[in-house]
Protein backbone atom coordinates (compact mmCIF):
# COMPACT_ATOMS: atom_id res chain seq x y z
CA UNK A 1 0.00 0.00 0.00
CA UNK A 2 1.41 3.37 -0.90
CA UNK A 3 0.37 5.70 2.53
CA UNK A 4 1.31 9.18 3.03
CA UNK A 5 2.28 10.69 6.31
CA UNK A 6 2.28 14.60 6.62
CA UNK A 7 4.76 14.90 9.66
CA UNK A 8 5.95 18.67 9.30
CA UNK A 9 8.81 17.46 10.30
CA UNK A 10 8.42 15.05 12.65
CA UNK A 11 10.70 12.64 11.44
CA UNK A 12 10.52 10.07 14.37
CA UNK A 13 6.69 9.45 12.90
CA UNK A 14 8.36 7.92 9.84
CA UNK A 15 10.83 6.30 11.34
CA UNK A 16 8.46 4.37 13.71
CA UNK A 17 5.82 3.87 10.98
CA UNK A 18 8.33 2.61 8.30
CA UNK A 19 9.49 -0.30 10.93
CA UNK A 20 6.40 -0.78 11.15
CA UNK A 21 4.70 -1.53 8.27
CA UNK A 22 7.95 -2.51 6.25
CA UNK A 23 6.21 -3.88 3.24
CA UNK A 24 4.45 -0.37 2.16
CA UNK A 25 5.54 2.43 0.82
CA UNK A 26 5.81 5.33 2.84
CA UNK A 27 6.14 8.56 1.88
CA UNK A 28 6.29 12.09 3.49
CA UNK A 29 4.45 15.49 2.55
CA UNK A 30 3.57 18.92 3.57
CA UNK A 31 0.61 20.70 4.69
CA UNK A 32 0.65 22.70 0.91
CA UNK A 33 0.76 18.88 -1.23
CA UNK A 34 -2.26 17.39 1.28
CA UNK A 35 -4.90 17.39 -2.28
CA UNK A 36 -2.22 16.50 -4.49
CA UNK A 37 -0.80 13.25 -2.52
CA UNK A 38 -4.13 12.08 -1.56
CA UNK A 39 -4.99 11.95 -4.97
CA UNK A 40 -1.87 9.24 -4.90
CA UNK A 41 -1.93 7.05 -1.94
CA UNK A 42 -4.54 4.30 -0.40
CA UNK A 43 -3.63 5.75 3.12
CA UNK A 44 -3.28 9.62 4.48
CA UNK A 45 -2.05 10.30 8.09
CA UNK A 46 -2.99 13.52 8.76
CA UNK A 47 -0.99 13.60 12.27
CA UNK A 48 -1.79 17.91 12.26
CA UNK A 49 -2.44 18.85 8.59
CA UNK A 50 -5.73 19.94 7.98
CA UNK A 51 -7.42 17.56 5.40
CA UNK A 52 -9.93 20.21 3.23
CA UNK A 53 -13.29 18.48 1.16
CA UNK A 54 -11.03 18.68 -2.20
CA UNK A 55 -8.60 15.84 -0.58
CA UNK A 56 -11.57 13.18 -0.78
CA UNK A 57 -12.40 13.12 -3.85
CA UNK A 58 -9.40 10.82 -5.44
CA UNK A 59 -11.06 7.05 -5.57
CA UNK A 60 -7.79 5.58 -4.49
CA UNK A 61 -7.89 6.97 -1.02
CA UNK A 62 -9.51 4.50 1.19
CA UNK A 63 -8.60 5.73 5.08
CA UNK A 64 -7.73 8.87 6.61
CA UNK A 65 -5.87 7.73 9.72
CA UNK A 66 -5.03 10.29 12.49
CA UNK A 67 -2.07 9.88 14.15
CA UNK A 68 -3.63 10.18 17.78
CA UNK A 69 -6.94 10.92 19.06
CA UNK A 70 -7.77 14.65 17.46
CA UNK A 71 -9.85 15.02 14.59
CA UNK A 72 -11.14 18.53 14.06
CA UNK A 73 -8.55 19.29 11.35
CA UNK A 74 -10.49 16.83 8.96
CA UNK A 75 -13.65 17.27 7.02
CA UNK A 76 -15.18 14.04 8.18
CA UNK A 77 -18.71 14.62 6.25
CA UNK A 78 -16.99 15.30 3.41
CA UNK A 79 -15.15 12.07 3.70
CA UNK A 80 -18.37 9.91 5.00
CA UNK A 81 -20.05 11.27 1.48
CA UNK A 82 -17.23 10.23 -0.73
CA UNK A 83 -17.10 6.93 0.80
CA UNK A 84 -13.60 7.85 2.48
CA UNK A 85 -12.99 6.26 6.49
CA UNK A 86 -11.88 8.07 9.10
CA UNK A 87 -10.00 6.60 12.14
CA UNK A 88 -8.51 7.79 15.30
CA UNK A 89 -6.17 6.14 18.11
CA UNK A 90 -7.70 6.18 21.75
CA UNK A 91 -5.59 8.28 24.12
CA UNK A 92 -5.47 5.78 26.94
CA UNK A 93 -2.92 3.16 27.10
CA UNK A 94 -0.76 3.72 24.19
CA UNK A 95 1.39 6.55 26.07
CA UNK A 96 -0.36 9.56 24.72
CA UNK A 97 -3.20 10.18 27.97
CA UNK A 98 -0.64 9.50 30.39
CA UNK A 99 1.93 12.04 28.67
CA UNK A 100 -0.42 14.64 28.64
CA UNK A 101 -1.53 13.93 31.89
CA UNK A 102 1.94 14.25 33.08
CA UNK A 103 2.95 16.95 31.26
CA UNK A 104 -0.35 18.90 32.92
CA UNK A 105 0.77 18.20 36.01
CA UNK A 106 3.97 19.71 35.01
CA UNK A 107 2.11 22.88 33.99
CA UNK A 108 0.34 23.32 37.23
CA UNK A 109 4.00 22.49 39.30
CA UNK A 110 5.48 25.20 37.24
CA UNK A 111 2.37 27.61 38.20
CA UNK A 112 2.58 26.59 41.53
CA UNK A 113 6.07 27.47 42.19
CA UNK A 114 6.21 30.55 40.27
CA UNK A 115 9.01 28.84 37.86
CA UNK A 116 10.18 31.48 35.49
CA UNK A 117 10.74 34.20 38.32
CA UNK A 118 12.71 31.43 40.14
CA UNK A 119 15.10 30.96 37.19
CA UNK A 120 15.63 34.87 37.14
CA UNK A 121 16.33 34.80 41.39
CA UNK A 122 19.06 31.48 40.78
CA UNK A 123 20.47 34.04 37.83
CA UNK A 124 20.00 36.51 40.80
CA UNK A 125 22.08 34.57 42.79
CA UNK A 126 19.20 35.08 45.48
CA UNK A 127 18.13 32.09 47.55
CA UNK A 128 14.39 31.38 49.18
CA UNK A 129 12.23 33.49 46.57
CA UNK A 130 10.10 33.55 45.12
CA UNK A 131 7.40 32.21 47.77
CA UNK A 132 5.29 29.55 46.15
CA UNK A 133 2.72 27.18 46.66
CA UNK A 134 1.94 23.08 46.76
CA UNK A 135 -0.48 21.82 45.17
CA UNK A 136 -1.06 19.17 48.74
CA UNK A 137 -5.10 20.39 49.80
CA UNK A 138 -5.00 22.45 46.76
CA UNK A 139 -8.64 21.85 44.43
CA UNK A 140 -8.22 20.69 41.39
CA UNK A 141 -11.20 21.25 38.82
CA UNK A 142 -10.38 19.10 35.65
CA UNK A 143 -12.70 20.23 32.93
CA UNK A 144 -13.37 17.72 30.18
CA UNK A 145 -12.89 13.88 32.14
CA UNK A 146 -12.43 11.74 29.64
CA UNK A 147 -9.39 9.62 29.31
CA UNK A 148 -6.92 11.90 29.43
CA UNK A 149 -9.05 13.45 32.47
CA UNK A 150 -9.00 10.16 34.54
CA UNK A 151 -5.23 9.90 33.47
CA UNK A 152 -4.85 13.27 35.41
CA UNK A 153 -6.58 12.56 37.97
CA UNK A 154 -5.24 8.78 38.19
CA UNK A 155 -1.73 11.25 38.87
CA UNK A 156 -3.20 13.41 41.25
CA UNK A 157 -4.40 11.12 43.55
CA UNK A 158 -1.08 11.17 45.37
CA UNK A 159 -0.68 15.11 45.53
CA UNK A 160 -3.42 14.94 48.43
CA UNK A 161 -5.76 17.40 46.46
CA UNK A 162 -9.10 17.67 46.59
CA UNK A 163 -10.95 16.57 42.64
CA UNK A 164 -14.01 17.51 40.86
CA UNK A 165 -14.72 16.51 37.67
CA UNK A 166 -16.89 17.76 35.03
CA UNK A 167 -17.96 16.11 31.90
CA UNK A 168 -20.31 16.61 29.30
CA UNK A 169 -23.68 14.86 30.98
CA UNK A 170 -22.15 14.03 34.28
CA UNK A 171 -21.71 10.56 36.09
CA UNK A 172 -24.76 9.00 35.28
CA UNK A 173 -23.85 8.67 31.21
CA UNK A 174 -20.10 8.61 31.72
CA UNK A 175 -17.66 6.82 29.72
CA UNK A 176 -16.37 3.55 31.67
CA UNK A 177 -13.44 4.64 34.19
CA UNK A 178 -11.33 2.84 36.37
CA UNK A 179 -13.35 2.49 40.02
CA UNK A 180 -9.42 2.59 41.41
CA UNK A 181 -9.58 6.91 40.26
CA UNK A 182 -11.69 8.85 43.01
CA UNK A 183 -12.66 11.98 42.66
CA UNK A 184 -14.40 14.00 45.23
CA UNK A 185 -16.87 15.15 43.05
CA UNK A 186 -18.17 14.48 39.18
CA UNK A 187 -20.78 16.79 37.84
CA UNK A 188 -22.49 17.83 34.74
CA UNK A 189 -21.33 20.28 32.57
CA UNK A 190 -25.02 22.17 33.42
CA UNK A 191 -23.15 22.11 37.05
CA UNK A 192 -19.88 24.13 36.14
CA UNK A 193 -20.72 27.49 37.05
CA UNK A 194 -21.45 26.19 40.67
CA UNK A 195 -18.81 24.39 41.32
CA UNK A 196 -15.88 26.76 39.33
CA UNK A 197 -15.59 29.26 42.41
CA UNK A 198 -13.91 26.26 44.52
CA UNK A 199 -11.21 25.26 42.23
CA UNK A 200 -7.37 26.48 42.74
CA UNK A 201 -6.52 25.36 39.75
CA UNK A 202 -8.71 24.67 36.13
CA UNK A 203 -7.26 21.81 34.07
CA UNK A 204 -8.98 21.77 30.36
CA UNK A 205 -9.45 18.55 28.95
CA UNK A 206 -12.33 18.80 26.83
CA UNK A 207 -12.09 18.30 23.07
CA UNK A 208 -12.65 21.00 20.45
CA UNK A 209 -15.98 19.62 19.57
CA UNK A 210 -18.46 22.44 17.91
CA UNK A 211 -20.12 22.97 21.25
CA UNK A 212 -16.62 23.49 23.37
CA UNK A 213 -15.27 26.43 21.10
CA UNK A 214 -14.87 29.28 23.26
CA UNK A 215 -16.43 27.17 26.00
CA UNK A 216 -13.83 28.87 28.39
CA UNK A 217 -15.32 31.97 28.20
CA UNK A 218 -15.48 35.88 29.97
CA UNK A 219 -18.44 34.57 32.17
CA UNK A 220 -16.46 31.21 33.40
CA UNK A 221 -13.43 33.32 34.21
CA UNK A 222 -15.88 36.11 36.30
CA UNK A 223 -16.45 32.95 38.01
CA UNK A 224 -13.18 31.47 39.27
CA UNK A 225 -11.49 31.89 42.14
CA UNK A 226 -9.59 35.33 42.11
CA UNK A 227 -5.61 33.65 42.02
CA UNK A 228 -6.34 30.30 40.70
CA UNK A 229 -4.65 29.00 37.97
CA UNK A 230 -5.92 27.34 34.30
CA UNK A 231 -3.77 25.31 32.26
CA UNK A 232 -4.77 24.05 28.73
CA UNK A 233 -3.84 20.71 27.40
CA UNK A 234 -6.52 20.27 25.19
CA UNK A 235 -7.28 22.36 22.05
CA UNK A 236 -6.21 26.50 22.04
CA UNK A 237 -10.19 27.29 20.75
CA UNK A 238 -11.61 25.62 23.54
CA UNK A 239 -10.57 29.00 25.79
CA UNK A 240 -11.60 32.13 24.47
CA UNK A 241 -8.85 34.26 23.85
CA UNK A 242 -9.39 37.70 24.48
CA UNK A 243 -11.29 36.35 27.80
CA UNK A 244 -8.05 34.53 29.13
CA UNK A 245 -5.89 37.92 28.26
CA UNK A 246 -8.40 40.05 30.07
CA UNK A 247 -8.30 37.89 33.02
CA UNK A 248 -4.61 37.92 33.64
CA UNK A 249 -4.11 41.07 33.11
CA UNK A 250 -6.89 41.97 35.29
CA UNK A 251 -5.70 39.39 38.08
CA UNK A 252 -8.41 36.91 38.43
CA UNK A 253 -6.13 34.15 37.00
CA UNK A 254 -2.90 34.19 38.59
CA UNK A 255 -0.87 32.66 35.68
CA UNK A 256 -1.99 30.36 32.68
CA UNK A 257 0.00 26.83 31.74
CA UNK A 258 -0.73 26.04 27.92
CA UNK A 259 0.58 23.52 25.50
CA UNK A 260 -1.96 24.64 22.83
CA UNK A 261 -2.86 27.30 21.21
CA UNK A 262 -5.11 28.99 18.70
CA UNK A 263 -3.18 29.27 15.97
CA UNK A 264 0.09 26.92 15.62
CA UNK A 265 2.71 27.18 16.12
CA UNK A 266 1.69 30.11 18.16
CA UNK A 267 3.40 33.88 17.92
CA UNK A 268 5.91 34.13 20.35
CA UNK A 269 5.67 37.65 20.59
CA UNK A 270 2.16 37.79 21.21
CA UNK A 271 1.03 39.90 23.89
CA UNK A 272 -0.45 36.99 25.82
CA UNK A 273 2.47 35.66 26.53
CA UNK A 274 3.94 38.81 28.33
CA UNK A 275 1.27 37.78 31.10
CA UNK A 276 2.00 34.88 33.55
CA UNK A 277 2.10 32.95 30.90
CA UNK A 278 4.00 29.21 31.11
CA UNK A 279 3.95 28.15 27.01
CA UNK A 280 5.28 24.86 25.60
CA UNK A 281 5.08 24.02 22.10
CA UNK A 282 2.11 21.64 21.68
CA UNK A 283 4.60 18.62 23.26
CA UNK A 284 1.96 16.69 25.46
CA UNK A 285 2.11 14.03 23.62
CA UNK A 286 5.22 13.92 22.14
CA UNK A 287 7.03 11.56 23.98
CA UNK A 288 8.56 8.37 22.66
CA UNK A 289 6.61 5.56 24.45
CA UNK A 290 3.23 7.88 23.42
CA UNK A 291 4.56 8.07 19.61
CA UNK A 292 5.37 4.33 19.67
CA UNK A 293 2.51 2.81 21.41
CA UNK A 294 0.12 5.30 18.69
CA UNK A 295 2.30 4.16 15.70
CA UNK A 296 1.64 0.03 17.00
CA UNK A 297 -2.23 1.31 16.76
CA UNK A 298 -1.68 3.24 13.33
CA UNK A 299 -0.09 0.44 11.54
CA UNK A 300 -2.72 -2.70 13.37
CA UNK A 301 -5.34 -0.24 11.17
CA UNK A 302 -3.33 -0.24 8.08
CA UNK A 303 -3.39 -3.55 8.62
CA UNK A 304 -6.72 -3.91 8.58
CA UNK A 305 -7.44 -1.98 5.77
CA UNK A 306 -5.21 -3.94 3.55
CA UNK A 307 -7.30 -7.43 4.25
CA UNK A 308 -10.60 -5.50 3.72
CA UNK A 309 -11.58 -4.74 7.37
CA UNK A 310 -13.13 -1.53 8.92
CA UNK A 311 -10.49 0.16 10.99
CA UNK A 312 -10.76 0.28 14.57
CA UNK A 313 -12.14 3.51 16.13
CA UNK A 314 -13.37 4.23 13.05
CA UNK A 315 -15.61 7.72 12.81
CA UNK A 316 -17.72 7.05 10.06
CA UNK A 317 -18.40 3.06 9.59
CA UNK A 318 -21.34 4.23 7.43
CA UNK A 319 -18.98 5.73 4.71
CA UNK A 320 -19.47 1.87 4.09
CA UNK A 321 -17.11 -0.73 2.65
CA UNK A 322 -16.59 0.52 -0.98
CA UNK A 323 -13.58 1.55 -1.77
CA UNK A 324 -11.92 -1.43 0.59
CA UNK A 325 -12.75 -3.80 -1.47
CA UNK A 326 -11.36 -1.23 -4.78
């Protein structure tokens, strides 16, 4: 099979996906050729190219195969009408949850101990400042508790916090989790605005569905704790921009932890980032037991494509069996 992998540069990608999946022929494009190749290849992997309506249309292509869990940089009812399958990789258990999950806890550590003014006091050469805090008895609101959520708070469990969770309909039409995760509290998302004021510190972990654009907004930050902190692992969108500026630079968020942004890769001179601002670039996931254990996934689809099967965690089953068997 001839698959195409638009890495921007992530060359580890085809390194794991060519051992692989030895017998195919893999090759490597840019955001700019995305219509072009697809046009040429039974496979694409997005991994964070966006995929436009145009790319579906060449009868070859047969699966659209993310690279990890996100998929609101493809046009998947474009590619359910022209017969095209979408896939994903689920977060939890192939590295990339439990990266994140770590790498938000990093985040909030970095917050917590006021990290960038202590590099300037060790340049300083002045000990004991600046005065931070622990997250121990700290609460932790984790917005979005899905896998990577319940990875989170799976890690959080041993910092002695105190966890509420929100999801979309609440406990009683949860996904499965893991009975060995407490948290203190799981609500509704119809319960946020009651329960923001008691959180120290706002992890989002929601996807960038339609309804969770913006869903960060001026009203949720009127309603947090004056001094609590928010850090972003999810999507940039899924905060509302000129919202999280205003409330930094008005004080009711002490300082912001983000790994994604709203456009990437993100301005660095930006004027959000002269706020309390703790940026990475879009790396929760990018760790080599994550990028392995999603490449194993990847290439078990591929796989499964190539003897006529529907992918697993495939989108769009109902884009039907057509072009498999072509």
């Amino acid at each position: 099979m001839r698959i195409a992998l638009c890495s921007r540069g992530f060359t580890r990608l085809f390194q794991i996906l060519t051992e692989y999946l030895p017998d195919d022929e893999l090759i490597e494009c840019v955001d700019s050729e995305v219509i072009a190749i697809a046009k040429e290849v039974d496979v694409f992997i997005p991994v964070v190219a966006r995929i436009p309506a145009a790319a579906f249309a060449a009868p070859r292509l047969k699966l659209v195969q993310q690279y990890g869990v996100g998929l609101d940089s493809i046009d998947i009812p474009a590619a359910t009408r022209a017969g095209v399958l979408i896939a994903n990789v689920p977060s939890v258990g192939t590295g990339n949850a439990e990266s994140v999950a770590e790498l938000a806890i990093a985040h909030m550590l970095m917050l917590s101990r006021q990290m960038p003014t202590a590099w300037r006091r060790f340049r300083e050469k002045r000990l004991s400042s600046p005065l931070g805090n622990c997250l121990w008895r700290s609460t932790v609101l984790i917005l979005g508790y899905g896998g990577i959520g319940e990875e989170i708070a799976r890690r959080l469990m041993g910092f002695g916090v105190h966890l509420i969770a929100v999801s979309r309909h609440g406990p009683s039409r949860a996904r499965d989790h893991d009975p060995a995760v407490h948290v203190d509290l799981h609500v509704g998302a119809e319960a946020l605005g009651e329960v923001l004021g008691e959180a120290d510190y706002v992890v989002v972990a929601a996807p960038a569905s339609p309804e969770n654009i913006g869903l960060v907004s001026a009203a949720m930050f009127a309603r947090m704790k004056p001094g609590a902190y928010i850090v972003n692992i999810a999507r940039g969108p899924v905060i509302d921009y000129d919202a999280l500026l205003a409330a930094l630079r008005e004080g009711r968020v002490a300082g912001a932890g983000l790994d994604v942004f709203w456009q990437e890769p993100f301005d660095p001179d930006d004027p959000l980032l002269n706020e309390n601002v703790i940026a990475t670039p879009h790396v929760g996931g990018a760790t080599e037991r994550s990028l392995t254990g999603i490449g194993k996934a990847v290439a078990a689809n591929i796989d499964r494509i190539r003897r006529g099967e529907l992918p697993l965690c495939c989108i769009n089953p109902e884009a039907g069996r057509s072009r498999l068997r072509g």
